[in-house]
C-alpha atoms as a PDB file:
ATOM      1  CA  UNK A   1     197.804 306.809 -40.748  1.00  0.00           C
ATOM      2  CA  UNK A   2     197.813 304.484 -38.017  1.00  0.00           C
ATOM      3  CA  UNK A   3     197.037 301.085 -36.854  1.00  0.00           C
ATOM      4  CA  UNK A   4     196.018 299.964 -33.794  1.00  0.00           C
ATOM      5  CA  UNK A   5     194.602 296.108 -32.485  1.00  0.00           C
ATOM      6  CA  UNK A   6     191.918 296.290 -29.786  1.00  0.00           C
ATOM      7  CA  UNK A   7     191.089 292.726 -27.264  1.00  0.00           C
ATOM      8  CA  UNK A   8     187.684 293.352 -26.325  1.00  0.00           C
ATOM      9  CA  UNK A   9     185.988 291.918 -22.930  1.00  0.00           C
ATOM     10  CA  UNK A  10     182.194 291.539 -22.517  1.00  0.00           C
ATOM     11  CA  UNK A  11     180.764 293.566 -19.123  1.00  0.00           C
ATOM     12  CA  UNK A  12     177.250 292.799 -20.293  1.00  0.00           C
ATOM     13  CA  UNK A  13     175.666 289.806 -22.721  1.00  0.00           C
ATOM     14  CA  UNK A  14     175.524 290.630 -26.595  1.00  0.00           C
ATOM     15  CA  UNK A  15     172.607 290.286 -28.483  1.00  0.00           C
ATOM     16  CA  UNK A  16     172.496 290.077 -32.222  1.00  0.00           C
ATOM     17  CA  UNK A  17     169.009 291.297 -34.498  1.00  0.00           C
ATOM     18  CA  UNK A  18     170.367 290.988 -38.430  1.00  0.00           C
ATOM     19  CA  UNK A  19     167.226 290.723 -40.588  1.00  0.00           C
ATOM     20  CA  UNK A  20     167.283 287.780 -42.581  1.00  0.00           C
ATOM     21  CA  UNK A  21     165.556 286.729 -45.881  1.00  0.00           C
ATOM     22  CA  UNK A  22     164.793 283.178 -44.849  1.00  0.00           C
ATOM     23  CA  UNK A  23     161.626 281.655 -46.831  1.00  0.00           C
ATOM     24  CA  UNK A  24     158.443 281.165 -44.921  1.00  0.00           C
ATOM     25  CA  UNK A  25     157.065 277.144 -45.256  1.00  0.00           C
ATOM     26  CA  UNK A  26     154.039 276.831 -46.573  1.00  0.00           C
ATOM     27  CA  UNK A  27     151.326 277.312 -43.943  1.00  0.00           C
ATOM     28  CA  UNK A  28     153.779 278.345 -41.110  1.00  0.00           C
ATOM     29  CA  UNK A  29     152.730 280.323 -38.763  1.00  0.00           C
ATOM     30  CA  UNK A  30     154.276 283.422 -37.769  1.00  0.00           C
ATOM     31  CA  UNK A  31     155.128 282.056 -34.161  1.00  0.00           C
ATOM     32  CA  UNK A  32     156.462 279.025 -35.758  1.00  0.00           C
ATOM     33  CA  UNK A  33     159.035 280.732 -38.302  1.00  0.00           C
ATOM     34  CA  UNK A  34     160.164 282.711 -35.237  1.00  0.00           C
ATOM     35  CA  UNK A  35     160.830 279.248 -33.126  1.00  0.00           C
ATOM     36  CA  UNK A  36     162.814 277.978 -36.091  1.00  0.00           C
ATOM     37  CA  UNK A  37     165.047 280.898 -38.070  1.00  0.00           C
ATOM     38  CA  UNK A  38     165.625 283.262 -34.390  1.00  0.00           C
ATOM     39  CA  UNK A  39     169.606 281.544 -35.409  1.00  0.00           C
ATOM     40  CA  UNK A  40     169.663 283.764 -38.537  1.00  0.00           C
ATOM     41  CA  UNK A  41     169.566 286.886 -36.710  1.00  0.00           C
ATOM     42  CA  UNK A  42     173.025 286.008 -36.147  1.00  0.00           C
ATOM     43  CA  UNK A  43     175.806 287.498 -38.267  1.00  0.00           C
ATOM     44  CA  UNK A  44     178.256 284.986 -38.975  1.00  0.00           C
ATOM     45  CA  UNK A  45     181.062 283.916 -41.300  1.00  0.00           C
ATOM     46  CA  UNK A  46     181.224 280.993 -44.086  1.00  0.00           C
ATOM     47  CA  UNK A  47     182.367 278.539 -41.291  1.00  0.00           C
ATOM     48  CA  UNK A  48     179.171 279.479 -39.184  1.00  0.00           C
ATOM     49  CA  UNK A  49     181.585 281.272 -36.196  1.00  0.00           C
ATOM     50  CA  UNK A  50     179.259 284.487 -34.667  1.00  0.00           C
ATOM     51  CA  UNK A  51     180.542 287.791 -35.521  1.00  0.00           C
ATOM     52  CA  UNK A  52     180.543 291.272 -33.864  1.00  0.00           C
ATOM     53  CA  UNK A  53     179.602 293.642 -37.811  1.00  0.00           C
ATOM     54  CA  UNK A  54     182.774 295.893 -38.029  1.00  0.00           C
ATOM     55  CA  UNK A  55     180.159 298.490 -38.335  1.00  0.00           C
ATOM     56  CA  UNK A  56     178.929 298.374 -34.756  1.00  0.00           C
ATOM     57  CA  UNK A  57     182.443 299.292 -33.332  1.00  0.00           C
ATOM     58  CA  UNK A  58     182.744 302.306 -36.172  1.00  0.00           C
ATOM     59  CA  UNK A  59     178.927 303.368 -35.560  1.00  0.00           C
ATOM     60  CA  UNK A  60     179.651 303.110 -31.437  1.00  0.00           C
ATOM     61  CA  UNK A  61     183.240 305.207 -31.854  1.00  0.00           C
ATOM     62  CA  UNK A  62     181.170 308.001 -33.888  1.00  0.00           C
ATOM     63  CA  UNK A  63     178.549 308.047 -31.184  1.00  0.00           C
ATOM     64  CA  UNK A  64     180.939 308.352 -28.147  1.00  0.00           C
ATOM     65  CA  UNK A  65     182.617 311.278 -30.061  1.00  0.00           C
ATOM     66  CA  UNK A  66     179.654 312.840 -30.400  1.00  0.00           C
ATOM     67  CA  UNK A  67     178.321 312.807 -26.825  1.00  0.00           C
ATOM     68  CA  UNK A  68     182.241 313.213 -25.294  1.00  0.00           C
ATOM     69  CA  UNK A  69     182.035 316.533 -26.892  1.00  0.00           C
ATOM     70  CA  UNK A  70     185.585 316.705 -26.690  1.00  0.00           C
ATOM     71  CA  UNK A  71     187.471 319.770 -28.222  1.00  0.00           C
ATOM     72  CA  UNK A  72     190.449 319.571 -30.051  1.00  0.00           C
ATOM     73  CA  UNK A  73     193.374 321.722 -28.439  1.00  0.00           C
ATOM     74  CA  UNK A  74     194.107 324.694 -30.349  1.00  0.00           C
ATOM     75  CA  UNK A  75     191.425 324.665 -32.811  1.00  0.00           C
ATOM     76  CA  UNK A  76     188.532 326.545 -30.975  1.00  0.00           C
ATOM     77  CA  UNK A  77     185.484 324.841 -30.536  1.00  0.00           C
ATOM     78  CA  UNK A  78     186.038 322.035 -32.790  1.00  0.00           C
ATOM     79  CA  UNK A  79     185.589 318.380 -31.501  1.00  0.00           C
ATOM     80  CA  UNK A  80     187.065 315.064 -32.754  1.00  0.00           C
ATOM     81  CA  UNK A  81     183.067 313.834 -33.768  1.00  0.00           C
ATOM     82  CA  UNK A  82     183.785 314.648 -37.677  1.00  0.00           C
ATOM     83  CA  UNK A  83     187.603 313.028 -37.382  1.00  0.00           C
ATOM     84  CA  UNK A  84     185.829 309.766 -35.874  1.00  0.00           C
ATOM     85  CA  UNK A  85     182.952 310.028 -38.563  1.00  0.00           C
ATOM     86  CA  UNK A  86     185.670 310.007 -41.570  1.00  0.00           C
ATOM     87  CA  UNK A  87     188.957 309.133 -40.168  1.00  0.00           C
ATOM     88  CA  UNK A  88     188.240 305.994 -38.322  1.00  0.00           C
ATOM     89  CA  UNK A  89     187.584 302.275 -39.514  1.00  0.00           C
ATOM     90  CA  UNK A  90     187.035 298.800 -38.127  1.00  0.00           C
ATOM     91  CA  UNK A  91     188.327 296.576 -40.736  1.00  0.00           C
ATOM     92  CA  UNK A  92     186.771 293.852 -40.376  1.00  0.00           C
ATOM     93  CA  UNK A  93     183.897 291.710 -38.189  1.00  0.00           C
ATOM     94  CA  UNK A  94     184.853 290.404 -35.311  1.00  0.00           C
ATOM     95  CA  UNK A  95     184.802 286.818 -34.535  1.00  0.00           C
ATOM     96  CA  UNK A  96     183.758 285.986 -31.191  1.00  0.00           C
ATOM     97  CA  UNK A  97     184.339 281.925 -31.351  1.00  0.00           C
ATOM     98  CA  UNK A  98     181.149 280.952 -30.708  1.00  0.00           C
ATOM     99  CA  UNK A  99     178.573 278.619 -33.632  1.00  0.00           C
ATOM    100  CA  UNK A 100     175.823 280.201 -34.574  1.00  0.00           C
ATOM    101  CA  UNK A 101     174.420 276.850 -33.863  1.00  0.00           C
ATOM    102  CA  UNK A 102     175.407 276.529 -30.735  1.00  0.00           C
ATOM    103  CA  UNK A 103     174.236 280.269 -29.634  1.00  0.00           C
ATOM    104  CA  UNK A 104     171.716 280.579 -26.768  1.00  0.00           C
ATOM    105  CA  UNK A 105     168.721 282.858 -27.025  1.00  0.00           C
ATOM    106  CA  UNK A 106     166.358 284.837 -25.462  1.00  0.00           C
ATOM    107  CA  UNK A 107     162.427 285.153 -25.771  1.00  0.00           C
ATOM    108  CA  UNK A 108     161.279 288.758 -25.342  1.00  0.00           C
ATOM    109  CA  UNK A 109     157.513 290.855 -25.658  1.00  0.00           C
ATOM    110  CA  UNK A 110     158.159 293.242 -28.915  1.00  0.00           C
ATOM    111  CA  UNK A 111     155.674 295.547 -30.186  1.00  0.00           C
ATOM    112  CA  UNK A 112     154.595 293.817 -33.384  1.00  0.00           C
ATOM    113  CA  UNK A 113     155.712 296.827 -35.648  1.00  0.00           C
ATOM    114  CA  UNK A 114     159.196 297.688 -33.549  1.00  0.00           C
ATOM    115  CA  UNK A 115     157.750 300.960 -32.428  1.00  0.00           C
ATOM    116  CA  UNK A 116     157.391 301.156 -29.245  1.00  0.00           C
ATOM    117  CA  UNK A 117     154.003 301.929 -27.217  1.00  0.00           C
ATOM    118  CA  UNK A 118     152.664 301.261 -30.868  1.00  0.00           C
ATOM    119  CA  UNK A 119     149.931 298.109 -29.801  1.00  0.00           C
ATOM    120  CA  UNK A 120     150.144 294.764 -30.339  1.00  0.00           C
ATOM    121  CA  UNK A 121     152.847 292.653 -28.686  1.00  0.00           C
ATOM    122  CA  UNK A 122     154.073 289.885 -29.979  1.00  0.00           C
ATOM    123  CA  UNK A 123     157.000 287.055 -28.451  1.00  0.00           C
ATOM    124  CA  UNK A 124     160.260 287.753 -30.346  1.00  0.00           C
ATOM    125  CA  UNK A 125     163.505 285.202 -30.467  1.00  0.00           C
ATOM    126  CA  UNK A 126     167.421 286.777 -30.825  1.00  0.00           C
ATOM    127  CA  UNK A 127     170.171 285.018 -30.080  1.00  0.00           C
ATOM    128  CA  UNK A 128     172.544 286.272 -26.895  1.00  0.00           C
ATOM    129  CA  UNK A 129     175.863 285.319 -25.695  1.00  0.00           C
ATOM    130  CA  UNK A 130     175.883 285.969 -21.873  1.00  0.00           C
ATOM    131  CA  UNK A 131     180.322 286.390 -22.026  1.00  0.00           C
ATOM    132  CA  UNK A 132     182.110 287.270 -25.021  1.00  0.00           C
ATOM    133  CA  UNK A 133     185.586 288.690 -26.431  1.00  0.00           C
ATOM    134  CA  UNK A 134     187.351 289.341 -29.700  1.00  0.00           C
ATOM    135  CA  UNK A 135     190.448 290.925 -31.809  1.00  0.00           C
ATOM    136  CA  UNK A 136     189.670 294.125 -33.613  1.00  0.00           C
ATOM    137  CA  UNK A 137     191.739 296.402 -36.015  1.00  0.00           C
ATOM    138  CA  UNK A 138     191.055 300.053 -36.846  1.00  0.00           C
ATOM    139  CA  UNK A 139     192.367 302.472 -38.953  1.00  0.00           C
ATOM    140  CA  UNK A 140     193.154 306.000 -37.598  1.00  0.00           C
ATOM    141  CA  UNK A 141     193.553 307.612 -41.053  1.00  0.00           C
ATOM    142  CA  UNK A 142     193.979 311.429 -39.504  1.00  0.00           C
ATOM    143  CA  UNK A 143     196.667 312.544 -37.043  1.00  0.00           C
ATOM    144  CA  UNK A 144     193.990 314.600 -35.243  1.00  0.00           C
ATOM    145  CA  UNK A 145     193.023 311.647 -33.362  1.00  0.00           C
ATOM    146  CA  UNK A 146     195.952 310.980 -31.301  1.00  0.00           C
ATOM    147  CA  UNK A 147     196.332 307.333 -29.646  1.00  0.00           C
ATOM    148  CA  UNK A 148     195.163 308.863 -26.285  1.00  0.00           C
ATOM    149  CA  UNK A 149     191.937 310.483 -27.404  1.00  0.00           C
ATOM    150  CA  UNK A 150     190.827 307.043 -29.740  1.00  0.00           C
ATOM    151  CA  UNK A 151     191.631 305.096 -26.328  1.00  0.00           C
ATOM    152  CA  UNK A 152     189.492 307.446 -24.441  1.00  0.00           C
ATOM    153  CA  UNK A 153     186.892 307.204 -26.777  1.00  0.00           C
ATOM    154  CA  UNK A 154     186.932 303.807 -26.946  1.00  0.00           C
ATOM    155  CA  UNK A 155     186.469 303.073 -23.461  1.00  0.00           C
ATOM    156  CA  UNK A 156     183.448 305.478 -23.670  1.00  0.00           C
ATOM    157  CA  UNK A 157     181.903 303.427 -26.723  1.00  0.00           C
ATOM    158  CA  UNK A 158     182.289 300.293 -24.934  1.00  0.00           C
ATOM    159  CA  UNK A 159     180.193 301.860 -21.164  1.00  0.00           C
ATOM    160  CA  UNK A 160     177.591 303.982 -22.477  1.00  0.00           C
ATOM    161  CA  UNK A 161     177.016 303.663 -26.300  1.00  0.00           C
ATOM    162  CA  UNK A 162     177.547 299.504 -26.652  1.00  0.00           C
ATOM    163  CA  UNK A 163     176.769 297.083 -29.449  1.00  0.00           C
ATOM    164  CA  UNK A 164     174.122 295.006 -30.787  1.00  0.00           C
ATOM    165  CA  UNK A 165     170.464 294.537 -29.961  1.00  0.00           C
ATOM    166  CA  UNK A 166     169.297 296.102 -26.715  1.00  0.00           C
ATOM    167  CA  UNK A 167     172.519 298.302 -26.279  1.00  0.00           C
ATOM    168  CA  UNK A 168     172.670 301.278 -23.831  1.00  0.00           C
ATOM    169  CA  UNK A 169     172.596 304.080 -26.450  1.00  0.00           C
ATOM    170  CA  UNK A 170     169.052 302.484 -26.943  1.00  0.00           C
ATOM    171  CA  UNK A 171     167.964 302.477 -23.304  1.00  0.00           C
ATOM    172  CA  UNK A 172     169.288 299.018 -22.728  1.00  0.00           C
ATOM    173  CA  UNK A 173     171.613 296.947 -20.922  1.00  0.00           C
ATOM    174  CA  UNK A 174     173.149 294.441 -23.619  1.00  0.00           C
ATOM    175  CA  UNK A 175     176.787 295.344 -25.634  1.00  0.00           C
ATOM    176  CA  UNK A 176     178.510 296.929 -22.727  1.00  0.00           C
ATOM    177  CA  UNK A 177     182.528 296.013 -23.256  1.00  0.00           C
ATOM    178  CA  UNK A 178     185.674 296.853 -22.053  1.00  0.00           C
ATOM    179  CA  UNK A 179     188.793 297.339 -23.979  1.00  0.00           C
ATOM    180  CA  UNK A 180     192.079 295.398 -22.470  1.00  0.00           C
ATOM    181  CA  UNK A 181     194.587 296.344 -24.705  1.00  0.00           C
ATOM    182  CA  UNK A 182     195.564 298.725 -27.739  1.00  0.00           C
ATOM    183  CA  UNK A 183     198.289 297.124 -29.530  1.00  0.00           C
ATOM    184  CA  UNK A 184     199.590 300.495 -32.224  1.00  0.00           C
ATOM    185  CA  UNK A 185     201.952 300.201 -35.346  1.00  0.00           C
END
């Protein structure tokens, strides 16, 4: 078992889309809850601080595997995609310093039903940070994935997979990053 601490660098803005519970007023209208509770799409911590879910870094990592394809010497055809699925975890969010309350946003055209070419479109609010960076920490629990092959990986997650709302796994162009360092114990 390993442990290795990531610094993260923004090459493209991050946009968050958490669902939310937050109560509908009485006689609000649907544009109007949109204009006041967009902030909640945020995930944040106790102090209100904007937070990367640890679970976008794992769920990035398992997709670069995947589409790296990358065989593991001496063991045939096998690839490191299962080792990443079940040997790899962020441990916790990642702050990225910013209030929720201070967050900017942007106002896009979503199909009503979030399928897209489905009909109606509708004017949707999510909060985006145009520059970001943060601390991670994963756990390599599986010798398989040497230091080399989760840096590689990595650096793949962070160009073509991406984080968040809008990412480029999805067709988009938010949640690109670039890893600066890999600190190991």
């Amino acid at each position: 078992m390993r442990t290795v601490t990531v610094s993260f660098e923004s090459t493209a803005p991050y946009s968050q889309s958490r669902m939310h519970d937050a109560p509908k007023l009485d006689k609000e209208t649907p544009d109007a809850y949109e204009r006041r509770t967009w902030r909640e799409k945020c995930t944040y911590d106790s102090n209100g601080i904007v937070e990367i879910p640890a679970m976008g870094f794992k769920q990035a990592l398992d997709r670069a595997a995947k589409v790296m394809g990358e065989q593991i010497p001496g063991k045939g055809k096998a690839t490191y995609t299962k080792f990443f699925e079940s040997a790899v975890l962020c441990t916790g969010n990642v702050s990225i310093g910013i209030r929720k309350d201070e967050i900017e946003s942007v106002t896009i055209n979503a199909n009503s039903d979030g399928v897209r070419g489905s009909g109606k479109r509708v004017k949707r609010t999510f909060p985006q940070v145009a520059a970001w960076n943060g601390v991670a920490e994963f756990i390599v629990l599986d010798d398989t994935i040497t230091p080399d092959v989760f840096e590689r990986t990595l650096t793949t997650a962070g160009s073509i997979v991406g984080i968040g709302r809008f990412r480029p796994e999805k067709g988009g162009l938010n949640g690109r990053f670039k890893p600066l360092s890999f600190k190991w114990d």
